[in-house]
Protein backbone atom coordinates (compact mmCIF):
# COMPACT_ATOMS: atom_id res chain seq x y z
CA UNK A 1 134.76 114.36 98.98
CA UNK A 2 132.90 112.93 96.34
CA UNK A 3 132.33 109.32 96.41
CA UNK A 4 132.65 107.51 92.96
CA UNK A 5 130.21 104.23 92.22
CA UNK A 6 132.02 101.21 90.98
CA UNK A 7 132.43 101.69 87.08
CA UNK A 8 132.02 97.78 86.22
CA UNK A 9 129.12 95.83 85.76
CA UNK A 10 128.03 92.34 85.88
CA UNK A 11 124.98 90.19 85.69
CA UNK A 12 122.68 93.04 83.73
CA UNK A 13 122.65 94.22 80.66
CA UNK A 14 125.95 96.39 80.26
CA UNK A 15 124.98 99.72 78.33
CA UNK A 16 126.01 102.90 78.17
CA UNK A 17 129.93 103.43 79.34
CA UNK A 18 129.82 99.99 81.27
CA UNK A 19 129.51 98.42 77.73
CA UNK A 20 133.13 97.25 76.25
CA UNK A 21 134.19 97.23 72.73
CA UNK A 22 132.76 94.92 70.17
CA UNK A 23 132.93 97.97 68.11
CA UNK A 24 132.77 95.71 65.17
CA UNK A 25 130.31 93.11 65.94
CA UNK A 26 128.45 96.49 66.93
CA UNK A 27 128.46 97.71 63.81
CA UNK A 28 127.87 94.86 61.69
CA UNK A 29 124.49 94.67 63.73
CA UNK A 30 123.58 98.16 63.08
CA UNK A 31 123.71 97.71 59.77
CA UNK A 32 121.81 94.42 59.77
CA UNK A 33 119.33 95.71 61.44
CA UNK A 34 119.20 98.68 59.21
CA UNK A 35 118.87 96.56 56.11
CA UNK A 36 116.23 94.33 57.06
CA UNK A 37 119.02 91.28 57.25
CA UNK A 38 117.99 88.35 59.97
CA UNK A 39 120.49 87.29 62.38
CA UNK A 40 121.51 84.51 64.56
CA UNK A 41 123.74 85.77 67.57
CA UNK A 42 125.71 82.54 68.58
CA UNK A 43 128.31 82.64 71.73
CA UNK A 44 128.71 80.89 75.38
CA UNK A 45 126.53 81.99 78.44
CA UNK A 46 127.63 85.29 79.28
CA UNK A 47 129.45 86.49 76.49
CA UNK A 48 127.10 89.68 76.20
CA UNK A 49 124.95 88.89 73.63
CA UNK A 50 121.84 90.77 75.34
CA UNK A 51 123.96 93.78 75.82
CA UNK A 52 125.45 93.44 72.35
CA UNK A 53 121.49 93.35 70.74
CA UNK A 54 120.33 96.22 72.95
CA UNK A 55 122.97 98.28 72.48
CA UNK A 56 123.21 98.22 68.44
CA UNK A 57 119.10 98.71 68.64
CA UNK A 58 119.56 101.39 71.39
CA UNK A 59 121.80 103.55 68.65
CA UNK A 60 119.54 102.46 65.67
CA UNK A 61 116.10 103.74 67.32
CA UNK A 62 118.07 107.12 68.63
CA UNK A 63 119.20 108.11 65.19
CA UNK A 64 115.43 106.86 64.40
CA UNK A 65 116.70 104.58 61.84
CA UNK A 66 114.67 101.71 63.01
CA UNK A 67 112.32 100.74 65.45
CA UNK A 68 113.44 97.47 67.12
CA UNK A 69 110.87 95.27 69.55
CA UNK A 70 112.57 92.94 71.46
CA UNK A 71 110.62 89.79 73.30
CA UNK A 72 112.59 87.77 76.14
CA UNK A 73 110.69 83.98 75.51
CA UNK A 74 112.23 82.64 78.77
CA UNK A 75 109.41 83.31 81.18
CA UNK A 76 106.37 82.43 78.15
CA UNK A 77 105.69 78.89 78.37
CA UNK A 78 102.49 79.02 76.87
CA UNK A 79 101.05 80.18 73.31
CA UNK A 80 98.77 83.16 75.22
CA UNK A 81 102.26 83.93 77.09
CA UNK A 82 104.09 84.40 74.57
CA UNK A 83 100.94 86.22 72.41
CA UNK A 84 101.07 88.76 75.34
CA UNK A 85 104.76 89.69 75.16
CA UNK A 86 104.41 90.13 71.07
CA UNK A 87 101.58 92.16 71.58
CA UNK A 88 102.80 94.52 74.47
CA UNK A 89 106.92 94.43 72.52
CA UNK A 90 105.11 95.95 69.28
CA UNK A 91 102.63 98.27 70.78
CA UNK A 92 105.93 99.74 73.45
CA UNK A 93 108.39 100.13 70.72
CA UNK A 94 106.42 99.94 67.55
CA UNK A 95 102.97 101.64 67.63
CA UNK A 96 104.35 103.86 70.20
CA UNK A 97 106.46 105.70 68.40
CA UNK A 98 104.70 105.40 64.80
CA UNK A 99 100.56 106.42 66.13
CA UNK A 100 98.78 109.14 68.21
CA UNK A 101 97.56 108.23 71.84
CA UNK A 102 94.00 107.23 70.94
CA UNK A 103 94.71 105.07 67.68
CA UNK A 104 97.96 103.15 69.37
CA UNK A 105 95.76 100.36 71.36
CA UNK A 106 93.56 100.32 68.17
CA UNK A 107 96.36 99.70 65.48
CA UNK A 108 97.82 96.30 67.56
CA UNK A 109 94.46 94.65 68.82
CA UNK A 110 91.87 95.14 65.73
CA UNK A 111 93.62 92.57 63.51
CA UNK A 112 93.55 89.81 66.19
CA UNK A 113 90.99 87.20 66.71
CA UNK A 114 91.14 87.05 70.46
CA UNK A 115 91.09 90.62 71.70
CA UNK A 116 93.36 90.61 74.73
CA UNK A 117 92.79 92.11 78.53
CA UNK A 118 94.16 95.50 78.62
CA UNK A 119 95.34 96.44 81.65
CA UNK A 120 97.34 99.90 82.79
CA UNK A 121 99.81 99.78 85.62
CA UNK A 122 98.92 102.27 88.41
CA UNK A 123 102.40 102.99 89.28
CA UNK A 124 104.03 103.48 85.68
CA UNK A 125 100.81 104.16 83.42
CA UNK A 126 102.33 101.70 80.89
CA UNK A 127 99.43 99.43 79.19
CA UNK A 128 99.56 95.60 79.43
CA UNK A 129 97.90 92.34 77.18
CA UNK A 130 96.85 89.61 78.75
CA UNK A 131 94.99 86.65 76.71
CA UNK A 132 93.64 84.20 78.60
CA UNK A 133 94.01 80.60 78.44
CA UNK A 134 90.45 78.49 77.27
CA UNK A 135 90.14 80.08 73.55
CA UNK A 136 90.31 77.39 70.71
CA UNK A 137 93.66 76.39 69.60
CA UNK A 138 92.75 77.56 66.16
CA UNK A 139 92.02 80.79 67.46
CA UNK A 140 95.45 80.84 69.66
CA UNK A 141 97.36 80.30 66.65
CA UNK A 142 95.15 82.59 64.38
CA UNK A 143 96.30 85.55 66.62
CA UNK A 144 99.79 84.62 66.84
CA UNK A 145 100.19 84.72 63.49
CA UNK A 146 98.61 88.15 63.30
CA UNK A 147 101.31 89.52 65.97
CA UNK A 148 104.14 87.74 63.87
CA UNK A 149 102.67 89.43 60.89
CA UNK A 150 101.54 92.93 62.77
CA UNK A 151 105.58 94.44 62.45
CA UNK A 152 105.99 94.44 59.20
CA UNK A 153 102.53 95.61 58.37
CA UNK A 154 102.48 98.68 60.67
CA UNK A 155 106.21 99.52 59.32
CA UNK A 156 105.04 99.53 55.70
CA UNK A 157 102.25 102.33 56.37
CA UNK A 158 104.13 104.24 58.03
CA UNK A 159 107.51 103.82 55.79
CA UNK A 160 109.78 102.60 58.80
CA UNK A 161 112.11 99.70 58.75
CA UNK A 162 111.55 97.84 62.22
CA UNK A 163 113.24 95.06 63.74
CA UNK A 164 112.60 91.94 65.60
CA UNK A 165 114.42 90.77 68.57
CA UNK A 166 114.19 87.02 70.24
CA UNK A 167 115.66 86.22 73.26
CA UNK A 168 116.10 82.86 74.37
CA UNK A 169 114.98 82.36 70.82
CA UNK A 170 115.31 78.12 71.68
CA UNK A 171 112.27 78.01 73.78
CA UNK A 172 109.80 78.26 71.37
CA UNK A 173 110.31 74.82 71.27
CA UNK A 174 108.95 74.25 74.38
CA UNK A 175 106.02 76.23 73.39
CA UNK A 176 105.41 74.10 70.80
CA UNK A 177 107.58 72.28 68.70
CA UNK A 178 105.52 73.30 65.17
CA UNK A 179 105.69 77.40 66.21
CA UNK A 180 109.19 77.75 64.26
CA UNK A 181 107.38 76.55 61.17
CA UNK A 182 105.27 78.63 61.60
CA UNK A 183 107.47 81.53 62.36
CA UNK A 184 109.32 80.81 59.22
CA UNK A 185 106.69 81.03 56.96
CA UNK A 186 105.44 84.20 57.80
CA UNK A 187 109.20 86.02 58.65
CA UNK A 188 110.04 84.76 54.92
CA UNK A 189 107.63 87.06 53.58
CA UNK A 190 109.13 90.04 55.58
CA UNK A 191 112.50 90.65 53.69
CA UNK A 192 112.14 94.53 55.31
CA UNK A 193 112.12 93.38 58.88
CA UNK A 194 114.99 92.14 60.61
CA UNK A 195 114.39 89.37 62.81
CA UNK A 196 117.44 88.82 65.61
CA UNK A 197 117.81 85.29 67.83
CA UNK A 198 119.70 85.05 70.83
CA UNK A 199 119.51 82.70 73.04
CA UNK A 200 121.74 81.12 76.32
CA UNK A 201 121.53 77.48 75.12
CA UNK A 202 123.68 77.18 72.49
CA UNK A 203 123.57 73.57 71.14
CA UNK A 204 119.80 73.97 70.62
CA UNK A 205 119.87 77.22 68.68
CA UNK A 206 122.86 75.67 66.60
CA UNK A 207 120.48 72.69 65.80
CA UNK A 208 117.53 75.37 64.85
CA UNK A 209 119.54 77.28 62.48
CA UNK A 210 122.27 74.49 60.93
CA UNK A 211 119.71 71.99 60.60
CA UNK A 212 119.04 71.38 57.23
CA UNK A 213 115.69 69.20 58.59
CA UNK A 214 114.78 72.50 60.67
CA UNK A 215 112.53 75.16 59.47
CA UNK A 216 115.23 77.90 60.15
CA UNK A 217 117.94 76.13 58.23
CA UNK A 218 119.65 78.75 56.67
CA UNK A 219 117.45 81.91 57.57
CA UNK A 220 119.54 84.07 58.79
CA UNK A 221 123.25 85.18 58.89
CA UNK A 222 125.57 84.33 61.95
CA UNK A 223 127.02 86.17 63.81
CA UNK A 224 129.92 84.78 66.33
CA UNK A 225 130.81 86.75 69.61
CA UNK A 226 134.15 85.26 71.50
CA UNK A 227 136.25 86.67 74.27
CA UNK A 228 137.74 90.23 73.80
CA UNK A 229 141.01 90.31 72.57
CA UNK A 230 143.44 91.65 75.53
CA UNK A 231 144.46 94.94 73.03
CA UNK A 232 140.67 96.07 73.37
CA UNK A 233 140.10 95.49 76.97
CA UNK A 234 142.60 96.80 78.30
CA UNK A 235 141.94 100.62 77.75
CA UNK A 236 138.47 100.10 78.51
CA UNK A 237 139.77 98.48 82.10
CA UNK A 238 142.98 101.32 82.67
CA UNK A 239 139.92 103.91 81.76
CA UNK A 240 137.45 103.01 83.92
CA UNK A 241 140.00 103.11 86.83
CA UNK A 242 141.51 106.65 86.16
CA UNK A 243 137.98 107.85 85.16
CA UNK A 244 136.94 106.90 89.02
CA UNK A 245 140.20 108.38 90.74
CA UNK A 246 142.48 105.08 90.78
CA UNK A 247 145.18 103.71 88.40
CA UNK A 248 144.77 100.52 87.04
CA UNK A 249 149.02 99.59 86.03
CA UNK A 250 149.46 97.62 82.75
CA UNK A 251 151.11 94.25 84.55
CA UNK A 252 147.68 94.41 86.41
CA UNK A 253 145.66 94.66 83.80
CA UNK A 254 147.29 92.01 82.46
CA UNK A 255 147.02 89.81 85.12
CA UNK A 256 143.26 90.32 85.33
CA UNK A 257 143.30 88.85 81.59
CA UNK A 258 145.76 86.28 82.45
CA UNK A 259 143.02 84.71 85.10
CA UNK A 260 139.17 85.73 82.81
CA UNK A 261 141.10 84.96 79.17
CA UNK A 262 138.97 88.02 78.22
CA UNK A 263 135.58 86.40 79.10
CA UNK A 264 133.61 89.72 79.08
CA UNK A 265 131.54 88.72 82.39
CA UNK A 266 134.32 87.40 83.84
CA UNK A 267 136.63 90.30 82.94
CA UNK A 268 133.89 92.78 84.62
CA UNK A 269 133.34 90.67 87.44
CA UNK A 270 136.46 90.25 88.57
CA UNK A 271 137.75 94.04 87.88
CA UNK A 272 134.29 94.89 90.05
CA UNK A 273 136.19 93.58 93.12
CA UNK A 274 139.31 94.93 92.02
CA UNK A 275 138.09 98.12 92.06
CA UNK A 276 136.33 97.49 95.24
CA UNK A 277 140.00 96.70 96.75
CA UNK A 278 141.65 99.94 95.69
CA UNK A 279 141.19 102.90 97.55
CA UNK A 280 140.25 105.88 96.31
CA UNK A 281 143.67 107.25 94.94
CA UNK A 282 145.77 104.61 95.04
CA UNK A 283 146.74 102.38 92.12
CA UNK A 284 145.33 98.50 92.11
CA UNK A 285 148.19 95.88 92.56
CA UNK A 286 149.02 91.77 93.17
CA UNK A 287 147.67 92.17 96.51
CA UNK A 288 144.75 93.92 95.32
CA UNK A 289 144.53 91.50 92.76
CA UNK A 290 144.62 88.09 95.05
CA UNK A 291 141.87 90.13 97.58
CA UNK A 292 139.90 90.22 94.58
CA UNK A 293 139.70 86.87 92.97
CA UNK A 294 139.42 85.36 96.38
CA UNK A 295 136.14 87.70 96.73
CA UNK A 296 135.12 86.41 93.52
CA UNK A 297 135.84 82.88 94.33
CA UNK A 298 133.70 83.35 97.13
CA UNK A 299 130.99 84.80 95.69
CA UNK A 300 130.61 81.82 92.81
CA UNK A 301 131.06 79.17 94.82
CA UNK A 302 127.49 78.81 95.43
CA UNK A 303 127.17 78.23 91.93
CA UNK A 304 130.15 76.12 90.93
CA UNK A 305 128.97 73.97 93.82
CA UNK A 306 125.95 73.47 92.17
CA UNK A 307 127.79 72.42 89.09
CA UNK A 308 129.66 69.99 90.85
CA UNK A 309 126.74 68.52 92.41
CA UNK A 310 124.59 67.47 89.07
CA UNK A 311 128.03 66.25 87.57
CA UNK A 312 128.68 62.73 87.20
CA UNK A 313 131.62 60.99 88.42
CA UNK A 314 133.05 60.63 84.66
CA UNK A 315 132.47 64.79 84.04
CA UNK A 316 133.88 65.59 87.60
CA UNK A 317 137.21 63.83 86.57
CA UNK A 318 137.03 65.24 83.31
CA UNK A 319 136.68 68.92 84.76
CA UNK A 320 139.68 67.66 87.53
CA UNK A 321 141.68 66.89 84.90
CA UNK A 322 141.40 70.03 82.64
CA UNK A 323 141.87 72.51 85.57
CA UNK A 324 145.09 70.43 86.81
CA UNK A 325 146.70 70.08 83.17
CA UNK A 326 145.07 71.59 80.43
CA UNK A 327 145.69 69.15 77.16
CA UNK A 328 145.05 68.59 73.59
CA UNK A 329 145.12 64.73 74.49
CA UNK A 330 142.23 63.95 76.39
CA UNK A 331 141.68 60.51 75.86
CA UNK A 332 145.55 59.68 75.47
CA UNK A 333 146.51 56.58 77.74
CA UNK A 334 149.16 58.34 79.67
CA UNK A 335 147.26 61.56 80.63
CA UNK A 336 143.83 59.20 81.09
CA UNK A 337 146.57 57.08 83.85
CA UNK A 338 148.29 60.17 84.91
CA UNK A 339 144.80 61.88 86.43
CA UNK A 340 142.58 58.67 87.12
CA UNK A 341 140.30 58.97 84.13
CA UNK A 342 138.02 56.15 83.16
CA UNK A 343 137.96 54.70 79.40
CA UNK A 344 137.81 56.61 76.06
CA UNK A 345 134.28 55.71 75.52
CA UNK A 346 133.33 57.46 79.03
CA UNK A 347 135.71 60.38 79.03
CA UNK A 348 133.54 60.95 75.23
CA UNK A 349 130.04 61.09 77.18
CA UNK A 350 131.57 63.15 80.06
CA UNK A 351 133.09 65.38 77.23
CA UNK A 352 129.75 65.70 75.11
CA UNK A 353 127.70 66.30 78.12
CA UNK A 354 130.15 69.02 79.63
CA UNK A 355 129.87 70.53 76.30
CA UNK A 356 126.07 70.49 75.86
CA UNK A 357 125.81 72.28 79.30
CA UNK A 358 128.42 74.73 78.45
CA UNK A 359 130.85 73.80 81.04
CA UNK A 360 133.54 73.10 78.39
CA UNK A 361 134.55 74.88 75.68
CA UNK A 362 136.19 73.49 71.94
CA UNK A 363 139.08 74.84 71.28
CA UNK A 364 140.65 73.31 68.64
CA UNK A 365 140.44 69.83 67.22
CA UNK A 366 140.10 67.36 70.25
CA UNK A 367 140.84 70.53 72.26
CA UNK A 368 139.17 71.09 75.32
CA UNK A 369 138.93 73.93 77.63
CA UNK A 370 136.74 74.74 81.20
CA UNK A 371 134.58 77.45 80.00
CA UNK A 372 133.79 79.15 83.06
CA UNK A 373 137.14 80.91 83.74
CA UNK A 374 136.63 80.85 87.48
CA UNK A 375 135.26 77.43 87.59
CA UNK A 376 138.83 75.73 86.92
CA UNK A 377 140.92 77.90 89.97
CA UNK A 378 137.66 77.17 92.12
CA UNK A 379 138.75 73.49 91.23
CA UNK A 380 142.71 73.84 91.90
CA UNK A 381 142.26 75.40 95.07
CA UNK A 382 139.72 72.57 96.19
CA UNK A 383 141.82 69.34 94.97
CA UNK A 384 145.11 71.47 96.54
């Protein structure tokens, strides 16, 4: 008998089949990228922004529409870090595709002023840059420039559009707080490239891009993700099930919703251990269900204790509060009484701080809700 491999996924990139809907966000990226048109990608922590951005360049480069580099900033802390994962991002999925063996190596180093290591991995054969710390500063920024610049210019001679991608756009900052300047005023000159920015700290990239004292005010076009409706993730979960020999019933389904609000990690996450609780033939059900989120529950508490550790006092009440009795009155006297709350002025700082660490969500005006959907019944089930 023929033993099926769990059809969710969570924690990596989603592609292929495992990736769910946004059909429209998808294709309002493909044709951004196609027309050269910069954009912002703003959500919460594990909304799928990564997978979103892969996938729409994934389609783009197969129907060789664009070529699409993508450079993940959160392990480059330094200038020649970050220089090394520009140069290695253009030469994989830029000069690859565009130049012959010999001239490929050629095309992305002759144009900089410090000529990187090269170095070629014995297991894979794939090349690597390294520049190494020491060089002038002026030099250091001299080739970064020359990377930022190298896209566009390779595109052009070739007649390809190409295309950009930053993830965990926000630490350039910590890099150096002048490099989006910098950034700007060469990407401004580049109206045939698209440049994308992701990144998993929110409140930062909303301050890069909405700040009219901030080089990027204004630079590119934003795009929103927020949870999947219910009416597109259901198929996707009742699929998945029958594709892999069980049945997945509608009130099920539903209830899976009812607990993740359509938080797409969540959602895959938690129908993961479903699926793991339903034998092979059989059809998922409350039982099932329970098993599963208990699994799940175990499996974050590591994490949500974590949370609860670097809260303070105020934000621990605050996140009490909000999983016992969800409210659009906050700071109101009775509910403040009611769960043991300190003063306005506090519950404002716990608020603003939960918010800035994504652990609450806005949703509506003085509307608050615990973002991680698991984190609140990880709460009940502790203060019961």
């Amino acid at each position: 008998m023929a033993v099926d491999s769990n059809p969710f996924n969570f924690g990596d990139l989603a592609v292929d089949a495992r990736f769910t809907n946004r059909e429209r966000e998808l294709a309002e990226l493909r044709a951004d990228l196609r027309n050269g048109q910069n954009v912002v990608v703003f959500a919460p922590r594990r909304y799928g922004k990564s997978s979103l951005v892969w996938r729409a360049a994934q389609q783009v480069a197969v129907r060789g529409q664009v070529l699409v580099a993508q450079v993940d900033l959160m392990l480059t802390t330094t200038k020649e870090q970050l220089a090394s994962a520009l140069a290695k991002a253009i030469y994989d999925e830029i000069a690859t595709p565009l130049f012959r063996v010999r001239e490929r190596t050629a095309r992305v180093v002759e144009s900089l002023r410090i000529a990187p290591v090269v170095t070629v991995d014995p297991q894979t054969g794939e090349l690597g840059f390294t520049f190494r710390a020491g060089h002038e500063r002026a030099d250091v920024d001299a080739t970064l420039e020359a990377l930022f610049e190298l896209p566009a210019r390779l595109a052009a001679e070739r007649k390809k559009r190409v295309a950009l991608v930053f993830d965990e756009f926000q630490e350039v900052l910590s890099i150096d707080p002048h490099l989006p300047r910098v950034m700007r005023s060469i990407f401004q000159t580049q109206p045939d490239v698209a440049h994308v920015y992701l990144g998993s700290k929110r409140a930062m990239l909303e301050r890069l891009f909405n700040d009219a004292n901030e080089p990027f005010w204004r630079s590119a076009k934003q795009l929103e993700l927020g949870v999947i409706p219910p009416a597109e993730f259901t198929p996707f979960l009742v699929a998945r099930f029958e594709q892999t020999s069980r049945r997945l019933p509608q009130q099920v389904a539903d209830g899976v919703l009812a607990v993740t609000g359509g938080h797409p990690y969540a959602t895959q996450e938690l129908a993961y251990a479903l699926w793991e609780e339903t034998p092979r033939g059989r059809a998922a059900n409350e039982a099932t269900l329970s098993r599963a989120l208990e699994r799940v529950l175990h499996g974050e508490n590591a994490h949500f204790s974590l949370v609860w550790e670097h809260a303070s006092p105020a934000q621990r009440l605050v996140l009490q509060a909000l999983a016992l009795e969800p409210t659009t009155g906050l700071t109101a006297r009775e509910y403040r009484n009611r769960h043991g709350l300190p003063g306005t002025s506090s519950v404002a700082r716990a608020v603003e701080a939960l918010l800035e660490d994504e652990l609450l969500r806005q949703v509506g005006p003085g509307h608050y809700a615990i973002a991680e959907p698991f984190l609140a019944e990880w709460l009940r089930r502790r203060l019961s």
